[in-house]
PDB file of N, CA and C in Angstrom:
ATOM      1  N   UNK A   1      57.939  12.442  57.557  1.00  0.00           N
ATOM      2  CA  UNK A   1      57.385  12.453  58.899  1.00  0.00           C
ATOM      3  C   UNK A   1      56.753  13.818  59.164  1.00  0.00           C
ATOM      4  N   UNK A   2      55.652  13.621  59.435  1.00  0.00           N
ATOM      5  CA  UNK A   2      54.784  15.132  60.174  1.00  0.00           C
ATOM      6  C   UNK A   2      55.317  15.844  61.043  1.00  0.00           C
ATOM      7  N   UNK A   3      55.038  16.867  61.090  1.00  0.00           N
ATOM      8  CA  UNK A   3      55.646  17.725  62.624  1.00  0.00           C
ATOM      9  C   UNK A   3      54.765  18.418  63.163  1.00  0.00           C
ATOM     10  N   UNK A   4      54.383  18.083  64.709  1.00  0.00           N
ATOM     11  CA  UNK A   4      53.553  18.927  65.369  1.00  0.00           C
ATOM     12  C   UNK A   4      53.503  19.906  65.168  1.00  0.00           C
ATOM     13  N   UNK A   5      52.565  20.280  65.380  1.00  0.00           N
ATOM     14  CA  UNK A   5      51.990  21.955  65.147  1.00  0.00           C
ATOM     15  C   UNK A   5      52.224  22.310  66.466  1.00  0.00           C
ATOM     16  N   UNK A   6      52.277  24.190  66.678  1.00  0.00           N
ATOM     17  CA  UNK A   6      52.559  24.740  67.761  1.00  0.00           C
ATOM     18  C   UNK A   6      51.052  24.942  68.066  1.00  0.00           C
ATOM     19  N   UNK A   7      50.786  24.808  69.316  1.00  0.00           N
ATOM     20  CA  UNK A   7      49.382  24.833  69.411  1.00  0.00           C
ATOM     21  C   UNK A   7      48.730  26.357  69.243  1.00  0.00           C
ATOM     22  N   UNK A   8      49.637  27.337  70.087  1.00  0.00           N
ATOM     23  CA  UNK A   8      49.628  28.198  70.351  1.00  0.00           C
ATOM     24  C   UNK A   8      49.233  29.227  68.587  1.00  0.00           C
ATOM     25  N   UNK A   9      50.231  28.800  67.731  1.00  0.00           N
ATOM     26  CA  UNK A   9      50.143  29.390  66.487  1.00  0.00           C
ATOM     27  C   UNK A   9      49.162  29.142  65.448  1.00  0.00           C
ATOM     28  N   UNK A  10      48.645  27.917  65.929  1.00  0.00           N
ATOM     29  CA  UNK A  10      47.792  27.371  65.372  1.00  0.00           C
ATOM     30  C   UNK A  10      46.274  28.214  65.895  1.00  0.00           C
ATOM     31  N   UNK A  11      46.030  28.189  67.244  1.00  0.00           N
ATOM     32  CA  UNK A  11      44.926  28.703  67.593  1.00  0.00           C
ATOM     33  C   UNK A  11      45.153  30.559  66.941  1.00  0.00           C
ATOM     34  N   UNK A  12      46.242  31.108  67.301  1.00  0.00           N
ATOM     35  CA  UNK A  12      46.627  32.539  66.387  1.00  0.00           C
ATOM     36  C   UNK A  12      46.243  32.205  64.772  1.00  0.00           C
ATOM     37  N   UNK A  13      46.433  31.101  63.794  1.00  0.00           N
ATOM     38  CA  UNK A  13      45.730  30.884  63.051  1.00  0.00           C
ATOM     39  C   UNK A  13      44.273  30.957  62.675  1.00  0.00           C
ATOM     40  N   UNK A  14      43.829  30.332  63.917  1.00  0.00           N
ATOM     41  CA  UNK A  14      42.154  30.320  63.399  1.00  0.00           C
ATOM     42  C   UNK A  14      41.812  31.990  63.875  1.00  0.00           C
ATOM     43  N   UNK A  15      42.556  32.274  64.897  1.00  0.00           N
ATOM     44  CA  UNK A  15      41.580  33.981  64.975  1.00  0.00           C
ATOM     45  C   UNK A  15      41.750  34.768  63.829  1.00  0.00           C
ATOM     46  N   UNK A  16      43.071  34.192  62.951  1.00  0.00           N
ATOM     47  CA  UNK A  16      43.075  35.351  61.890  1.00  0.00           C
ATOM     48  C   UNK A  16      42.053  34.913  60.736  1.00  0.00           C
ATOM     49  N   UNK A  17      41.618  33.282  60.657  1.00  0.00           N
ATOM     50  CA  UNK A  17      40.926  32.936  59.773  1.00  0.00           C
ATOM     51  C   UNK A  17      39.553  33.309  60.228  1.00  0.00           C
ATOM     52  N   UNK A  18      39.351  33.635  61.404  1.00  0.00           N
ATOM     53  CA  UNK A  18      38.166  33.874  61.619  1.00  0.00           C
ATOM     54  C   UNK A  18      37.385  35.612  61.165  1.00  0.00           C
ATOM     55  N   UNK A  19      38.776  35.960  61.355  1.00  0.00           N
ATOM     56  CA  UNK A  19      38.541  37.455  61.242  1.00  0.00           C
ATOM     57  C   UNK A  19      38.866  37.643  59.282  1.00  0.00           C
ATOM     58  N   UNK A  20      38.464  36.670  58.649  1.00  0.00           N
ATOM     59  CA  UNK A  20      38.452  36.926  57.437  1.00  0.00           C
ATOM     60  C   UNK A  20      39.323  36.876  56.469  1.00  0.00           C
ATOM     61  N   UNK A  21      40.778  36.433  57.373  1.00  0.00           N
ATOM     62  CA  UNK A  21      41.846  37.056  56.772  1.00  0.00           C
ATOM     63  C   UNK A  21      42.136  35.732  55.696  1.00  0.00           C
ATOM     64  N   UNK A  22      42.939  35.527  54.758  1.00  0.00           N
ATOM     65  CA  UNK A  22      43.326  34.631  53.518  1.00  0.00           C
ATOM     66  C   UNK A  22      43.819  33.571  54.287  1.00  0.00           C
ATOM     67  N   UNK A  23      44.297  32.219  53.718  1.00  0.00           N
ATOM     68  CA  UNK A  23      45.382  31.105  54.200  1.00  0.00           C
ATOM     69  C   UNK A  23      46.338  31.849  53.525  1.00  0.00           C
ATOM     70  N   UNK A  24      47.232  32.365  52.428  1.00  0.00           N
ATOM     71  CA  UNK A  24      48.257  32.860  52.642  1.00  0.00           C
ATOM     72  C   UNK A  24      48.633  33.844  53.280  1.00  0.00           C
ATOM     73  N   UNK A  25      47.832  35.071  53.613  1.00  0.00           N
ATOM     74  CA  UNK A  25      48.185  35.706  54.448  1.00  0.00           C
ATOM     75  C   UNK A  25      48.365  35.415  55.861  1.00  0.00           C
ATOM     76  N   UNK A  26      47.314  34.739  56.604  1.00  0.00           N
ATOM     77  CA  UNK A  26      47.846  33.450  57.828  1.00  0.00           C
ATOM     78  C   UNK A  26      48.852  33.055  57.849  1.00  0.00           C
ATOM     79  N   UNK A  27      49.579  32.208  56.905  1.00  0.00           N
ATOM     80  CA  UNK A  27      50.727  31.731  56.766  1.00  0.00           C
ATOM     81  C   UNK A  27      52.178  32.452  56.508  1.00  0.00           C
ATOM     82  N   UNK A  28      51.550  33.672  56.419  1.00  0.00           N
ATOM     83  CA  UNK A  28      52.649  34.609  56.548  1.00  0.00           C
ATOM     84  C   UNK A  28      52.709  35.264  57.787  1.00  0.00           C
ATOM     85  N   UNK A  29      51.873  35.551  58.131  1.00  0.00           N
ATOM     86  CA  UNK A  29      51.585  35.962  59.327  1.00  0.00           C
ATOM     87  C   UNK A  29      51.981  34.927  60.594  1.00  0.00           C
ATOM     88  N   UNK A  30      51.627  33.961  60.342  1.00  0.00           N
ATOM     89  CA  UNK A  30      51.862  32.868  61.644  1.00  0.00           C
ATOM     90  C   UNK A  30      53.142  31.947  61.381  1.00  0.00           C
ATOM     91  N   UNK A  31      53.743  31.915  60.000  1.00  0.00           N
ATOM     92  CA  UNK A  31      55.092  31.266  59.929  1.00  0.00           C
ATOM     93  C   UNK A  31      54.467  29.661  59.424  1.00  0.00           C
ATOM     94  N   UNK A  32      53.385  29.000  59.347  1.00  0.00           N
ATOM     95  CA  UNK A  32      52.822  27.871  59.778  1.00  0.00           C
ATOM     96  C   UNK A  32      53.026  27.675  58.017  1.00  0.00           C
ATOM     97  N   UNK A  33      52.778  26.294  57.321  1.00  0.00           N
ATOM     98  CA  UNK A  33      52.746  25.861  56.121  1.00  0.00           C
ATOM     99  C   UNK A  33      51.438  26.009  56.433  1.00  0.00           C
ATOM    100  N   UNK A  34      50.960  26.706  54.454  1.00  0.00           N
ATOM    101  CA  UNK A  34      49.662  27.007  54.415  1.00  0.00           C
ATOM    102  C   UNK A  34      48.772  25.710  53.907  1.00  0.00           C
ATOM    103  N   UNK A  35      49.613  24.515  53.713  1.00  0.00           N
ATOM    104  CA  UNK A  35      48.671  22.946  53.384  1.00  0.00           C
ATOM    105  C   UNK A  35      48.080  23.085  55.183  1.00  0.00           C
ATOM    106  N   UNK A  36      49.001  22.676  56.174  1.00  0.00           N
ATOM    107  CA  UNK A  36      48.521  22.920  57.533  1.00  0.00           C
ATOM    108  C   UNK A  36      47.390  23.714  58.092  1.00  0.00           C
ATOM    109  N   UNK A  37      47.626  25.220  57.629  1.00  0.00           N
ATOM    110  CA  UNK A  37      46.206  25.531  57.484  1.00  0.00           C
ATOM    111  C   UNK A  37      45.136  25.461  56.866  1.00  0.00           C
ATOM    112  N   UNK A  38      45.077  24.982  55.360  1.00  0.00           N
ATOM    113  CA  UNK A  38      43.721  24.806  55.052  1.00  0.00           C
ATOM    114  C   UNK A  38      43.556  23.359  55.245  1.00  0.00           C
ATOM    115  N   UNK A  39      44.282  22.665  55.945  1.00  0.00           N
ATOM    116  CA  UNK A  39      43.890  21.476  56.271  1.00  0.00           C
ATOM    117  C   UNK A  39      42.646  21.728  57.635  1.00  0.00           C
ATOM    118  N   UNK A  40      43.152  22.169  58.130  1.00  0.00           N
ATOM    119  CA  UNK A  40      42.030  22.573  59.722  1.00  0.00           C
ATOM    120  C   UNK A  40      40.974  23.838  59.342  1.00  0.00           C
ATOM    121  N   UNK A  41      41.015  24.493  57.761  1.00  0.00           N
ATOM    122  CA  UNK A  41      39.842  25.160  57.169  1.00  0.00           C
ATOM    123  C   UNK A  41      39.432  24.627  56.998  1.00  0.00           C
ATOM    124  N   UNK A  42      39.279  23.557  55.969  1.00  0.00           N
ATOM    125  CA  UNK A  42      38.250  22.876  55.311  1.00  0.00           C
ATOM    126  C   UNK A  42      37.836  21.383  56.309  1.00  0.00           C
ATOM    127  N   UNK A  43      38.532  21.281  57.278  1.00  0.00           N
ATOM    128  CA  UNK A  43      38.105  19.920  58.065  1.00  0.00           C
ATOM    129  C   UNK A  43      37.274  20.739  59.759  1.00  0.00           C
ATOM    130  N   UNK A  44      37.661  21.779  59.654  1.00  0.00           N
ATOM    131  CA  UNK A  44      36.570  22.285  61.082  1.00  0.00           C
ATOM    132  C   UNK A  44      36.412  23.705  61.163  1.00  0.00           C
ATOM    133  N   UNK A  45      37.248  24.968  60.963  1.00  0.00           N
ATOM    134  CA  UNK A  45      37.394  26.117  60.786  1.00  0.00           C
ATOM    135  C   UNK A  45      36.632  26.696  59.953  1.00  0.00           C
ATOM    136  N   UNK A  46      35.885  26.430  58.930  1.00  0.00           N
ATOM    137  CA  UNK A  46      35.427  26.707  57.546  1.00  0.00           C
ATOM    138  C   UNK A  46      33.639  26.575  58.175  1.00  0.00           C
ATOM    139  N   UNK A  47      33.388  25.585  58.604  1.00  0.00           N
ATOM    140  CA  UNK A  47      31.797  25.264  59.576  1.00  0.00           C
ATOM    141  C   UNK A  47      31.623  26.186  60.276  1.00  0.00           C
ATOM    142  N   UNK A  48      32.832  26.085  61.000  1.00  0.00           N
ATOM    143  CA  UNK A  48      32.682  27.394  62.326  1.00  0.00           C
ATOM    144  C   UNK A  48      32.585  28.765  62.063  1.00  0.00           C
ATOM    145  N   UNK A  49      33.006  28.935  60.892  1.00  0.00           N
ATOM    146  CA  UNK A  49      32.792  30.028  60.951  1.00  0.00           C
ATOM    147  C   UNK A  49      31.652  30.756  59.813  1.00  0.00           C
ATOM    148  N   UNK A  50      31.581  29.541  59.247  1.00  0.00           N
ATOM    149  CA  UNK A  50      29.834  29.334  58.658  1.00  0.00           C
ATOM    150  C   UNK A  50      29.012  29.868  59.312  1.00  0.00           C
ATOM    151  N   UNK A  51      28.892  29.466  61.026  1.00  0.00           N
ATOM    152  CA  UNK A  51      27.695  29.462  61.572  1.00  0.00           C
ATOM    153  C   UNK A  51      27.973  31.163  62.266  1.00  0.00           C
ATOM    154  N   UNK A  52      29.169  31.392  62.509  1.00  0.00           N
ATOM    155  CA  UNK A  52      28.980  33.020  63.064  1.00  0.00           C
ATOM    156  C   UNK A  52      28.749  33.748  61.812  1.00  0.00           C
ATOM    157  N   UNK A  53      28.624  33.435  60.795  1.00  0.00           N
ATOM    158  CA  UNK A  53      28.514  34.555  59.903  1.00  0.00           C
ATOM    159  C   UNK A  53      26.775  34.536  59.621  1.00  0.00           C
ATOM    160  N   UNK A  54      26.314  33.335  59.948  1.00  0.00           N
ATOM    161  CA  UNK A  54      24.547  33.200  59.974  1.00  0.00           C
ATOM    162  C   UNK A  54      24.339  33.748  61.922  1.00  0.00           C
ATOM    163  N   UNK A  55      24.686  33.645  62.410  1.00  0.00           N
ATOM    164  CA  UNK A  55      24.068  33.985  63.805  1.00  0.00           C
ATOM    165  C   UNK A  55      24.611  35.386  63.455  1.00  0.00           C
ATOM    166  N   UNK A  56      25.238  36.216  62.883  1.00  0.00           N
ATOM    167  CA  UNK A  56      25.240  37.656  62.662  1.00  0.00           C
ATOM    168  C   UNK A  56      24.600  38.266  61.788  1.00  0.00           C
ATOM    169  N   UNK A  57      24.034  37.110  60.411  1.00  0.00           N
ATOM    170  CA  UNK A  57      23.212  37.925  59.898  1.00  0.00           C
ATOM    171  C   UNK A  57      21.654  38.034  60.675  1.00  0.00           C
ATOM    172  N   UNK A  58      21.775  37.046  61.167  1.00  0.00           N
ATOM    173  CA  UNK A  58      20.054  37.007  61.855  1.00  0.00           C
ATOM    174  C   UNK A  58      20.046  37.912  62.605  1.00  0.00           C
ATOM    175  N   UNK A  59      21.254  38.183  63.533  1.00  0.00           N
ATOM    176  CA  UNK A  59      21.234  39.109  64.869  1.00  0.00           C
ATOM    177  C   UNK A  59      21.137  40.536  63.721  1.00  0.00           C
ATOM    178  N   UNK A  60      21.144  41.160  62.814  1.00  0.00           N
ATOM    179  CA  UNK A  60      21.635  42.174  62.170  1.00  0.00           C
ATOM    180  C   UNK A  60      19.605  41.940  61.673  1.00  0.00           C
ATOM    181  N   UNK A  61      19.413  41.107  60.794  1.00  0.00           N
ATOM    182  CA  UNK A  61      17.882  40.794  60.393  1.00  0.00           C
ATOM    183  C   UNK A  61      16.849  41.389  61.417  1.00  0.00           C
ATOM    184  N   UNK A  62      17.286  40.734  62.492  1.00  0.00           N
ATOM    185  CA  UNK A  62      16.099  40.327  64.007  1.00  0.00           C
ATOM    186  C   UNK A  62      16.123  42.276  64.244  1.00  0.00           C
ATOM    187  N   UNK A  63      17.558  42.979  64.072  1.00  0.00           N
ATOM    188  CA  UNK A  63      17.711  44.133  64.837  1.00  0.00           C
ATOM    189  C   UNK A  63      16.904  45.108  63.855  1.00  0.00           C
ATOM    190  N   UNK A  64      17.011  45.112  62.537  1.00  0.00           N
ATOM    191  CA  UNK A  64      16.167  45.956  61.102  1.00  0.00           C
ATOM    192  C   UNK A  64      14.642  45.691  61.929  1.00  0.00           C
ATOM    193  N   UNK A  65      14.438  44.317  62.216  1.00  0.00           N
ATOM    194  CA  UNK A  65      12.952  44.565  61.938  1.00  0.00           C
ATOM    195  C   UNK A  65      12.137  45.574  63.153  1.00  0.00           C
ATOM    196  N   UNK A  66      13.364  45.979  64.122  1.00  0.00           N
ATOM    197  CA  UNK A  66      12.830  46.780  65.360  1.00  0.00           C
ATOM    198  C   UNK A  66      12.958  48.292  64.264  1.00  0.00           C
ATOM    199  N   UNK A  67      13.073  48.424  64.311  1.00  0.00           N
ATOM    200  CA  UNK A  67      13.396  49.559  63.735  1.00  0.00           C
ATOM    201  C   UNK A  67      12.375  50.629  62.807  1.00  0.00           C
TER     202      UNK A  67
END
């Protein structure tokens, strides 16, 4: 049987995945099983943060060409 996730630890999950950090280190960090987290990497977390890493290179691109 599954067991809810804490929501709370879970969202503390994605900021650390967002900020670059590993699924095992997350999972050490947040206490959470690391199948749990790369389950919500590779099904929505992993896109998302696809797209901030392209809206920062452009914003970084767009800012060179003032220059």
């Amino acid at each position: 049987m599954s067991e809810k996730l804490d929501k709370a630890k879970l969202a503390e999950a994605k900021t650390h995945y967002m900020n670059f950090k590993s699924v095992p280190e997350i999972s050490e960090l947040t206490g959470l099983n690391a199948r749990s987290i790369r389950y919500h990497v590779d099904n929505s977390w992993n896109k998302e943060r696809s797209l901030e890493k392209e809206k920062f290179f452009e914003y970084l691109s767009e800012n060179k060409k003032h220059l």
